[in-house]
Protein backbone atom coordinates (compact mmCIF):
# COMPACT_ATOMS: atom_id res chain seq x y z
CA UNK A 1 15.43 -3.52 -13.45
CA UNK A 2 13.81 -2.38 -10.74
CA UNK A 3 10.05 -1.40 -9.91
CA UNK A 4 9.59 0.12 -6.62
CA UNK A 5 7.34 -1.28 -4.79
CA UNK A 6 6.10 1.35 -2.03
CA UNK A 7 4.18 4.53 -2.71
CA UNK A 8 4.03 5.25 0.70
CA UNK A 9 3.35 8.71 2.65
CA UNK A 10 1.97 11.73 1.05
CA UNK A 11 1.82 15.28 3.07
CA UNK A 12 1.48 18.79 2.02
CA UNK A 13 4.45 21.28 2.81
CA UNK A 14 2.84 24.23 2.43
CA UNK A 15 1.26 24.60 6.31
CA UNK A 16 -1.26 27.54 4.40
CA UNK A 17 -2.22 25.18 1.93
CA UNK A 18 -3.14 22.73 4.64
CA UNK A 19 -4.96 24.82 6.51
CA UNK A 20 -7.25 25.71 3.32
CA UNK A 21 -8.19 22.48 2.81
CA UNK A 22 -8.83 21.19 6.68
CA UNK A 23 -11.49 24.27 6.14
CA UNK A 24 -13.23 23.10 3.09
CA UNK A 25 -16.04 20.69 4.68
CA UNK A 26 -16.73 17.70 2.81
CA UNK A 27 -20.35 16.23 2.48
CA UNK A 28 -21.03 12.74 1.92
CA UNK A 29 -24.78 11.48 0.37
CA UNK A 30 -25.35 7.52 0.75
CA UNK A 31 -27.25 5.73 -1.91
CA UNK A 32 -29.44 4.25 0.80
CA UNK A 33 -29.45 4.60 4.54
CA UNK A 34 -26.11 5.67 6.14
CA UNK A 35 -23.65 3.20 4.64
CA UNK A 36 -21.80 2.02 1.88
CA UNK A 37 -21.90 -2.19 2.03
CA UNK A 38 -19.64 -4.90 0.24
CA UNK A 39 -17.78 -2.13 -2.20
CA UNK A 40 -15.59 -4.29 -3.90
CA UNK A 41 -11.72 -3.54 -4.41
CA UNK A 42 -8.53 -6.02 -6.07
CA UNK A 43 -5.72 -6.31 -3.90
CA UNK A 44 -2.84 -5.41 -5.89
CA UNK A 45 0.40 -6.10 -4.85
CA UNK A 46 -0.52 -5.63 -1.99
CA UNK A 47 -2.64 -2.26 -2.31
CA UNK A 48 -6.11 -2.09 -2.27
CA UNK A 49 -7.05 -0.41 -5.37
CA UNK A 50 -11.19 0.92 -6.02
CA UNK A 51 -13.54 1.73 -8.82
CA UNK A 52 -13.96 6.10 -8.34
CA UNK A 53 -16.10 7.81 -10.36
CA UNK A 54 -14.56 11.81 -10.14
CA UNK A 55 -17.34 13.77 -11.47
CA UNK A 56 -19.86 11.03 -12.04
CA UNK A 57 -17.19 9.84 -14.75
CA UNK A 58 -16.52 6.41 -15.99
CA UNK A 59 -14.74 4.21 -13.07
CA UNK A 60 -11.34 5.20 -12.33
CA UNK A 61 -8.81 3.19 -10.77
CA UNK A 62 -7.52 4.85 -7.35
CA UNK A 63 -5.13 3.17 -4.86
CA UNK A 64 -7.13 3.56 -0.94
CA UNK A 65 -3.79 5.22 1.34
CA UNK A 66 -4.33 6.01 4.96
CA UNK A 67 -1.09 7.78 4.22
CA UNK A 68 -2.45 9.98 1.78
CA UNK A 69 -3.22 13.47 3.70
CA UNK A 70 -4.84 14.44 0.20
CA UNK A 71 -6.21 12.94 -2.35
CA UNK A 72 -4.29 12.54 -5.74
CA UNK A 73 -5.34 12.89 -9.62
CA UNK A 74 -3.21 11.58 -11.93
CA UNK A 75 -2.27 14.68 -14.51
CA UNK A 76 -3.03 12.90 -17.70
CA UNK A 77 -6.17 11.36 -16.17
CA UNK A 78 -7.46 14.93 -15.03
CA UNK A 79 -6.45 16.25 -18.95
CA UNK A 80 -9.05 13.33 -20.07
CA UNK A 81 -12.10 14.25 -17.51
CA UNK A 82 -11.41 18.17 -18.38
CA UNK A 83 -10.04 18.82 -15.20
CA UNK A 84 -7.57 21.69 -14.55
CA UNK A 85 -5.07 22.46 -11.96
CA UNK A 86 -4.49 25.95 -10.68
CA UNK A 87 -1.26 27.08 -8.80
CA UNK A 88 1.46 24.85 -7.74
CA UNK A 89 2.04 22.67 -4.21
CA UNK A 90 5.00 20.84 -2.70
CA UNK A 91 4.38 17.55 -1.26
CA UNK A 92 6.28 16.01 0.93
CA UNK A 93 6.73 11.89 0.24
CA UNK A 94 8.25 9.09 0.23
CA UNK A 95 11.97 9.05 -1.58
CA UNK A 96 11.84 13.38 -1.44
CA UNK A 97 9.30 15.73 -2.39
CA UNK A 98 7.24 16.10 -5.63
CA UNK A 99 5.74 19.28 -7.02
CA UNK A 100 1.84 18.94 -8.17
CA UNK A 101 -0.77 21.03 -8.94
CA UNK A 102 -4.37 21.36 -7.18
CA UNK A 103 -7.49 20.60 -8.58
CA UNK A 104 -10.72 21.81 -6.06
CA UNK A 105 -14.69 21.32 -5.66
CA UNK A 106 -14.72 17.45 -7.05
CA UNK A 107 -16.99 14.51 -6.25
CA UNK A 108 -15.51 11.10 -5.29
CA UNK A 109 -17.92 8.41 -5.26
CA UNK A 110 -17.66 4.22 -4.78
CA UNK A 111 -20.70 1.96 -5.36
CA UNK A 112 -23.03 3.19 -2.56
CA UNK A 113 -21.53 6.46 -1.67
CA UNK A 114 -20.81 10.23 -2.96
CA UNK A 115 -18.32 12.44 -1.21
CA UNK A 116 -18.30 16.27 -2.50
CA UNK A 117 -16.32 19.36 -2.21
CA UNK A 118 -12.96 17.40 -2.51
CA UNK A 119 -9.77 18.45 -3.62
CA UNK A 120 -7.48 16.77 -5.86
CA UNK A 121 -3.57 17.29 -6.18
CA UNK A 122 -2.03 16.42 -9.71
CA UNK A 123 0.81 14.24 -9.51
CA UNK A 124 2.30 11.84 -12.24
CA UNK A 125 1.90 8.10 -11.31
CA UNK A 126 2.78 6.05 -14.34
CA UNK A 127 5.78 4.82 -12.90
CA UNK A 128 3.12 2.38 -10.54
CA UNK A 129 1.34 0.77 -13.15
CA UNK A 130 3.63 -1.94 -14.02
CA UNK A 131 2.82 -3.17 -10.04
CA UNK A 132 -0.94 -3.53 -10.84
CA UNK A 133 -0.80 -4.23 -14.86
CA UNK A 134 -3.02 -1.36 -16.02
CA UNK A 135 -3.36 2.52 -15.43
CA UNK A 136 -3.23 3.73 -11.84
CA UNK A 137 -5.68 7.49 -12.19
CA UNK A 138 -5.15 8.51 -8.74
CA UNK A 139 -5.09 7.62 -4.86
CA UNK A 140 -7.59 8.22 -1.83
CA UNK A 141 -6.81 10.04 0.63
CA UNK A 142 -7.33 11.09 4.27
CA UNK A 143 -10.56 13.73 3.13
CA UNK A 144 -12.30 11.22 1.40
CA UNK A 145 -11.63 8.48 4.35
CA UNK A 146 -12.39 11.30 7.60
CA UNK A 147 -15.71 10.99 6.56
CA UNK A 148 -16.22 7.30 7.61
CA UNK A 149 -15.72 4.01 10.06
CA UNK A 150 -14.45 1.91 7.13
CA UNK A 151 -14.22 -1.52 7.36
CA UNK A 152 -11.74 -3.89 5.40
CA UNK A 153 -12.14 -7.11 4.83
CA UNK A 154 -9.16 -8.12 2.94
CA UNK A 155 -10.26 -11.78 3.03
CA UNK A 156 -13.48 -10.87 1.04
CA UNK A 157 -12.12 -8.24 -1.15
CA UNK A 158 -14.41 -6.54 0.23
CA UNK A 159 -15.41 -2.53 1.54
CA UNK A 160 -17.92 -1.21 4.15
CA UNK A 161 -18.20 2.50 4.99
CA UNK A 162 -20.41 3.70 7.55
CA UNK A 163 -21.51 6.54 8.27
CA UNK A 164 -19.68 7.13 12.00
CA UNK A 165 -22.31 8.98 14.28
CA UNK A 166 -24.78 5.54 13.58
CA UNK A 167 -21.76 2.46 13.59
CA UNK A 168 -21.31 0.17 16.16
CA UNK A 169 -19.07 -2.24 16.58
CA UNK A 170 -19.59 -5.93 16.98
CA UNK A 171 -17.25 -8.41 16.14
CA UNK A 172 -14.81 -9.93 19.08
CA UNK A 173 -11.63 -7.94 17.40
CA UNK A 174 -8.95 -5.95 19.42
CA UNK A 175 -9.12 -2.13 19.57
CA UNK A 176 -5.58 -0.56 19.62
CA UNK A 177 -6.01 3.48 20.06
CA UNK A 178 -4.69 5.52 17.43
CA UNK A 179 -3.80 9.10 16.90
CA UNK A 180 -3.86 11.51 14.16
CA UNK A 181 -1.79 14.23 13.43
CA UNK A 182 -1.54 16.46 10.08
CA UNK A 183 -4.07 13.97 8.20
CA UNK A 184 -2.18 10.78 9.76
CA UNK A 185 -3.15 7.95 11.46
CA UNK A 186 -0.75 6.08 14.33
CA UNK A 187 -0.59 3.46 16.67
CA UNK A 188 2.34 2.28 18.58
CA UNK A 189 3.97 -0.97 18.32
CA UNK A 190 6.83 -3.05 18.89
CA UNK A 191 10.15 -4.12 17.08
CA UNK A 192 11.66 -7.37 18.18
CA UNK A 193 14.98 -8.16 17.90
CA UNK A 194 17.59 -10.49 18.30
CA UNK A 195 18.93 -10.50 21.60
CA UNK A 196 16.76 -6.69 22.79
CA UNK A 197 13.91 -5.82 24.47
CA UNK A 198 11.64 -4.96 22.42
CA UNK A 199 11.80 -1.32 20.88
CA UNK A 200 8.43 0.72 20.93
CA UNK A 201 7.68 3.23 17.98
CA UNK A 202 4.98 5.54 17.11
CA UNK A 203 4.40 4.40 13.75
CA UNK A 204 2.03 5.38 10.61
CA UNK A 205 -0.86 3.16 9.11
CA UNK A 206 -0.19 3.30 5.63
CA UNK A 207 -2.30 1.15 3.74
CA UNK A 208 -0.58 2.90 0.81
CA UNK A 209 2.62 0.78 1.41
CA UNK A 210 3.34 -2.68 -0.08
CA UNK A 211 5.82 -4.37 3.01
CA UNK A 212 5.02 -5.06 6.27
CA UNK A 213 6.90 -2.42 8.06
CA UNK A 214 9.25 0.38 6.80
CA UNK A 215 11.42 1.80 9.51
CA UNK A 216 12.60 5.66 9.23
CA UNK A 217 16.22 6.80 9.00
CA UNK A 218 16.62 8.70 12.37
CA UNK A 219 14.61 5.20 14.39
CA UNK A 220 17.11 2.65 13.27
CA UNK A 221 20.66 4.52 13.48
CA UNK A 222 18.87 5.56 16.53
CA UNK A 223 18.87 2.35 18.29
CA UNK A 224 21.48 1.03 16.61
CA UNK A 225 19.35 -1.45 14.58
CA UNK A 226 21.31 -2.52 12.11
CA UNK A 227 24.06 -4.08 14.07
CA UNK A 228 21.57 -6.59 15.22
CA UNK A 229 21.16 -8.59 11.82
CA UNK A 230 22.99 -11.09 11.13
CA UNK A 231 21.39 -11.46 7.30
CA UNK A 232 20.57 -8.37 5.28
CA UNK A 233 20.06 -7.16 1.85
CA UNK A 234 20.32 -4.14 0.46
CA UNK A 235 17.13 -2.47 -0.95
CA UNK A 236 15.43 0.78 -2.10
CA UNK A 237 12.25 2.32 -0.58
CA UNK A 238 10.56 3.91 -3.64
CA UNK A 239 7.49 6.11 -3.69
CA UNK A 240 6.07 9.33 -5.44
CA UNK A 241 9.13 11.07 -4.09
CA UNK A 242 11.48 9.37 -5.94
CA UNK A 243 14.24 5.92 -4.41
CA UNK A 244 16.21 6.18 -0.93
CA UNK A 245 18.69 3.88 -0.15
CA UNK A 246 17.74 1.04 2.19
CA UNK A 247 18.49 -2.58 4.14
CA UNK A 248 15.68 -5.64 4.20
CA UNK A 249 16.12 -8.26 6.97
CA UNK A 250 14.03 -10.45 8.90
CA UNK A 251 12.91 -9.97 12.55
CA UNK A 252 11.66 -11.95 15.47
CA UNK A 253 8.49 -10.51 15.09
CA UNK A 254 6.48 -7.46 15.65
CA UNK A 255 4.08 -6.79 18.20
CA UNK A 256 1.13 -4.95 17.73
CA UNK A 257 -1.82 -5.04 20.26
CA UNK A 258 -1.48 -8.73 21.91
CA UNK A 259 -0.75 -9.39 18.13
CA UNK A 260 2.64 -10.65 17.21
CA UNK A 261 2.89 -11.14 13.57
CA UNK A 262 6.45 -13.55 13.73
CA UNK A 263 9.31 -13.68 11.18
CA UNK A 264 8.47 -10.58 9.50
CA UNK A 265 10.48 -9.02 6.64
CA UNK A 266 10.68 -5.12 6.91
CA UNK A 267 12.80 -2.49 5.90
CA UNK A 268 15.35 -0.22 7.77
CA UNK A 269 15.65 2.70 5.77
CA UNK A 270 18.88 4.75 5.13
CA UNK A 271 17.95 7.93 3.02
CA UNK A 272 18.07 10.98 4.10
CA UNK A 273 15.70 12.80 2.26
CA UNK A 274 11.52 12.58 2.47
CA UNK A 275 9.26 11.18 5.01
CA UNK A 276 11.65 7.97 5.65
CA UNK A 277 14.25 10.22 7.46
CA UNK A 278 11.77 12.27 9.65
CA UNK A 279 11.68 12.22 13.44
CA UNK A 280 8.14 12.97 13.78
CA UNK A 281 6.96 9.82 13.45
CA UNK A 282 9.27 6.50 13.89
CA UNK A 283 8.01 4.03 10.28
CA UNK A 284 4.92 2.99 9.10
CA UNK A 285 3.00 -0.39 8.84
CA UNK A 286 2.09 -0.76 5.42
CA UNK A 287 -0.53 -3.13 3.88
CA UNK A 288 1.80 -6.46 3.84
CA UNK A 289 0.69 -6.47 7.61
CA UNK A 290 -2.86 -5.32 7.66
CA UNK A 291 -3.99 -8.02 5.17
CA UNK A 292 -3.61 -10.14 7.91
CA UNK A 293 -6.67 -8.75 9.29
CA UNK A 294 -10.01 -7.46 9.12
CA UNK A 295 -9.53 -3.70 9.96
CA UNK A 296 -11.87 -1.24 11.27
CA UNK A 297 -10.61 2.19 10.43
CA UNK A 298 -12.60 4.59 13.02
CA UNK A 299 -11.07 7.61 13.31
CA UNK A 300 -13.97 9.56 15.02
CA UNK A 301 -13.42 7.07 17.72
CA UNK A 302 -9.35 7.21 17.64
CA UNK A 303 -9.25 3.34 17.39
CA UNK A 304 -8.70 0.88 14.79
CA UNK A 305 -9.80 -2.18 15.30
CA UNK A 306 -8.29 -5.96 14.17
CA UNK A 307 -9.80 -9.49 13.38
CA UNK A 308 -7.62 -12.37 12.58
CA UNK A 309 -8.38 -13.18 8.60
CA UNK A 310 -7.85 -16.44 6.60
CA UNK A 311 -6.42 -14.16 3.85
CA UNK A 312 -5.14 -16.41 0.87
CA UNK A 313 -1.27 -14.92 0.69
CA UNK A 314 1.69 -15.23 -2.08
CA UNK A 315 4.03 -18.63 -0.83
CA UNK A 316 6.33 -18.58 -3.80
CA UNK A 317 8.54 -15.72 -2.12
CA UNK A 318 8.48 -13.66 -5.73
CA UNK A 319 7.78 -10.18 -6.75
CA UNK A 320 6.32 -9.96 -9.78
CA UNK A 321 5.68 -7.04 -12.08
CA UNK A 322 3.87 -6.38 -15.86
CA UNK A 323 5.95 -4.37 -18.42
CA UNK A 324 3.79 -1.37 -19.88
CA UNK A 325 1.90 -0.56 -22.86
CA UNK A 326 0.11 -3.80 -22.97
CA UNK A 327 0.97 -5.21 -19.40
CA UNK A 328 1.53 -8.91 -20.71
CA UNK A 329 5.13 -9.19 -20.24
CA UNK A 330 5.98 -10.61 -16.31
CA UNK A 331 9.11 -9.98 -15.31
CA UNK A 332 10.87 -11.12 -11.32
CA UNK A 333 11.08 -7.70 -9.72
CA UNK A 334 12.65 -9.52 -6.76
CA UNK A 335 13.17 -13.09 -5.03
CA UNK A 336 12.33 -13.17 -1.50
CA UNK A 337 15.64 -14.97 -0.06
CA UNK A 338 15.33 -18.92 1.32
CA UNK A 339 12.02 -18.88 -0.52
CA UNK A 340 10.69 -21.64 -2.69
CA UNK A 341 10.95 -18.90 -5.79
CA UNK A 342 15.02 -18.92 -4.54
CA UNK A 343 15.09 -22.47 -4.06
CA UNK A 344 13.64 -23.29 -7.41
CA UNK A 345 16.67 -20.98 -9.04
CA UNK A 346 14.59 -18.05 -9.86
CA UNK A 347 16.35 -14.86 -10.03
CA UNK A 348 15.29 -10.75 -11.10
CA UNK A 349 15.14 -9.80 -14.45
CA UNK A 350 13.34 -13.65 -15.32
CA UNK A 351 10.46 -13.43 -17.30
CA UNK A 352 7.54 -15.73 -16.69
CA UNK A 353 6.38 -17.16 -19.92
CA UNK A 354 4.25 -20.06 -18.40
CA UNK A 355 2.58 -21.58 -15.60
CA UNK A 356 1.30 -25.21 -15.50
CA UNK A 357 1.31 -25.33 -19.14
CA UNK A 358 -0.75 -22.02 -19.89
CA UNK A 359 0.84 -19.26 -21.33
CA UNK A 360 0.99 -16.01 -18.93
CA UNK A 361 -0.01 -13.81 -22.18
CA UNK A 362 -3.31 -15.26 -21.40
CA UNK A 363 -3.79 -13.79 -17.32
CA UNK A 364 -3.77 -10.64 -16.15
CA UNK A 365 -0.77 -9.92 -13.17
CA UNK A 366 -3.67 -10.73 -10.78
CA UNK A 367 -4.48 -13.89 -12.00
CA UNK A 368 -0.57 -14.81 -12.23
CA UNK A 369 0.07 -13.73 -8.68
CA UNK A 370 -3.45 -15.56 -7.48
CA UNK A 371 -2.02 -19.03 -9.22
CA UNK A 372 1.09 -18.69 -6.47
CA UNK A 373 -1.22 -18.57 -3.93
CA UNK A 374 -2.12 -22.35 -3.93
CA UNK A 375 -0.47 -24.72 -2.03
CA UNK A 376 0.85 -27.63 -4.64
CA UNK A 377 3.95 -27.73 -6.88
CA UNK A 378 3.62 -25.51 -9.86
CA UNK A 379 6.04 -25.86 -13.13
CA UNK A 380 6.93 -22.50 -14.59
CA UNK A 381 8.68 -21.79 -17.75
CA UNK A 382 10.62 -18.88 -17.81
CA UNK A 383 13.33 -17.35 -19.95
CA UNK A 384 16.40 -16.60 -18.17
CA UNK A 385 18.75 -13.98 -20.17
CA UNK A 386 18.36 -15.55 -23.36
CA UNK A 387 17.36 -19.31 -22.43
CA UNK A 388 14.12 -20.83 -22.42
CA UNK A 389 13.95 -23.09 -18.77
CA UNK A 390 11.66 -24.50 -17.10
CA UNK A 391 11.49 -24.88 -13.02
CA UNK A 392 9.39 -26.79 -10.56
CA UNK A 393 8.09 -24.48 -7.83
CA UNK A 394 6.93 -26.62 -4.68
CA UNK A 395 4.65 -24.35 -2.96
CA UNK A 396 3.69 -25.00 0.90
CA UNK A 397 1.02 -23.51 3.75
């Protein structure tokens, strides 16, 4: 089995289309004052998923993707708030393209915060939910996030949106400049490798990917990348689009900023289809890196800016994923190799029955993943084809 683990970059084809909705303007009305303060989002698998309300409606769950140049409605989710598409759209994403409809003139608000005249695009997004353990409804995009400086605090689990005419910075955190193109923030950064100087890129922030950094297709056979590993796996790079064929290794590090985040596991993609094989841009850095940090998303300013977090991370080295309806199944989506998870003897396909003697059918997948956040040794039982096991996971800072 296999749950992909990336949803990645989302652009429209149609350059018309585009154009019609750069024109619509968006207004925004704050609860009080001219910010948003201490929303509150879950980290899931590495995505930052928020409480919408589309219409005023019930909260909704929607994945928050910088790579998102619209904003995305799942169809069945639309069907329940009486929501209709008209016409038809190509989008261009990760893994190939996917055809959607478009649903316009919708409100998007978060505690705090109501942003109008939005548009919605209609595409299917089932397949995700077994990454978060519940419904995914849509995904927020770049015409809901234009409209602010937002501020992350991954740490905190915690949101701040301001309007950007009154913000001002003042924390002690780097600025790195960033550009935006077709809906798209970038900043350029470096790949180091074994035995290279290191290999500048123009790359996307994508807080809509799970990694740390997904190189394109055209980037790595460009510079000849993949000769330069001496231990690689082979992998997919999933998203709406569909799976492309890819490699996982290790790397010195990557330098962003005077930031060098060491030892990082990325991906060096090989499809040739979607936004992983195009030469406008060189990869992205997903989520995986930024929840390293506090980040300052400021696009009126063309800047993000970074703080150095204390952010509580996974240290078992496993993926972990919830089999639909009732999301209370958790199955090894993958083992992170030389990892305490590979160590212990874990493989994919195990299912996680029980940690330190309490059941799994009694957490949630957020709870589960939390518990392998804490230093200590943990003792899992898990069944393995058709044995019942039981493995001690030693767990370390």
């Amino acid at each position: 089995m296999l749950i992909f683990t990336y949803i990645g970059r989302l652009t429209l084809v149609a350059a018309f289309l585009l154009a019609f909705l750069v024109n619509v303007t968006a207004q925004t009305r704050f609860t009080s004052g001219q910010s948003a303060v201490r929303v509150p989002f879950e980290l899931a698998g590495d995505l930052i998923v928020l409480k919408v309300r589309v219409n005023r409606s019930r909260p909704l769950h929607f994945i928050f993707d910088t790579g998102a140049g619209i904003s995305v409605i799942d169809p069945q989710s639309a069907r329940a708030l009486g929501l209709r598409a008209k016409g038809k759209l190509k989008l261009d994403a990760t893994g190939g393209s996917v055809q959607s409809g478009l649903i316009q003139s919708v409100s998007l608000s978060v505690p705090g915060v109501e942003v109008f005249n939005q548009a919605l695009a209609t595409v299917d997004l089932d397949s995700f939910a077994p990454l978060f353990g519940y419904k995914i409804d849509g995904i927020i995009g770049h015409d809901f996030i234009n409209n602010f400086v937002v501020e992350i605090d991954y740490a905190s689990s915690l949101m701040n949106l301001y309007e950007p005419q009154e913000y001002k910075y003042r924390g002690a955190g780097e600025s790195i400049p960033l550009e935006i193109h077709d809906k798209t923030p970038y900043v350029r950064a470096r790949v180091v490798l074994n035995g290279r100087e290191p290999i500048e890129g123009k790359f996307e922030i994508d807080t809509g990917g799970t990694g740390i950094l997904n190189l394109n297709t055209p980037f790595v056979n460009k510079h000849k990348m993949l000769e330069t590993l001496t231990k690689q796996a082979e992998s997919k790079l999933g998203g709406a689009g569909g799976a492309a064929t890819a490699v996982k290794a290790h790397v010195p590090a990557i330098e962003l900023g005077s930031f060098a985040i060491k030892n990082p596991l990325i991906v060096f993609a090989q499809g040739t289809e979607g936004n992983e094989n195009s030469t406008a841009f060189d990869g992205s850095l997903d989520n995986g890196l930024f929840s390293q940090f506090k980040m300052i998303l400021d696009y009126s300013r063309s800047h993000v800016i970074l703080e150095r977090n204390n952010f509580a991370r996974d240290l078992s080295g496993l993926e972990i994923v919830a089999d639909p309806p009732h999301f209370k199944t958790f199955v090894v989506n993958a083992v992170e190799e030389n990892s305490p998870a590979a160590l212990a003897g874990i493989q994919e396909e195990d299912t996680i029955l029980a940690i330190d003697g309490q059941p799994t059918v009694r957490l949630t997948l957020q709870e589960l993943r939390h518990l392998l956040t804490q230093p200590g040794e943990h003792v899992l039982k898990i069944r393995h084809n058709s044995k019942t096991i039981q493995v001690r996971l030693r767990l370390v800072n």
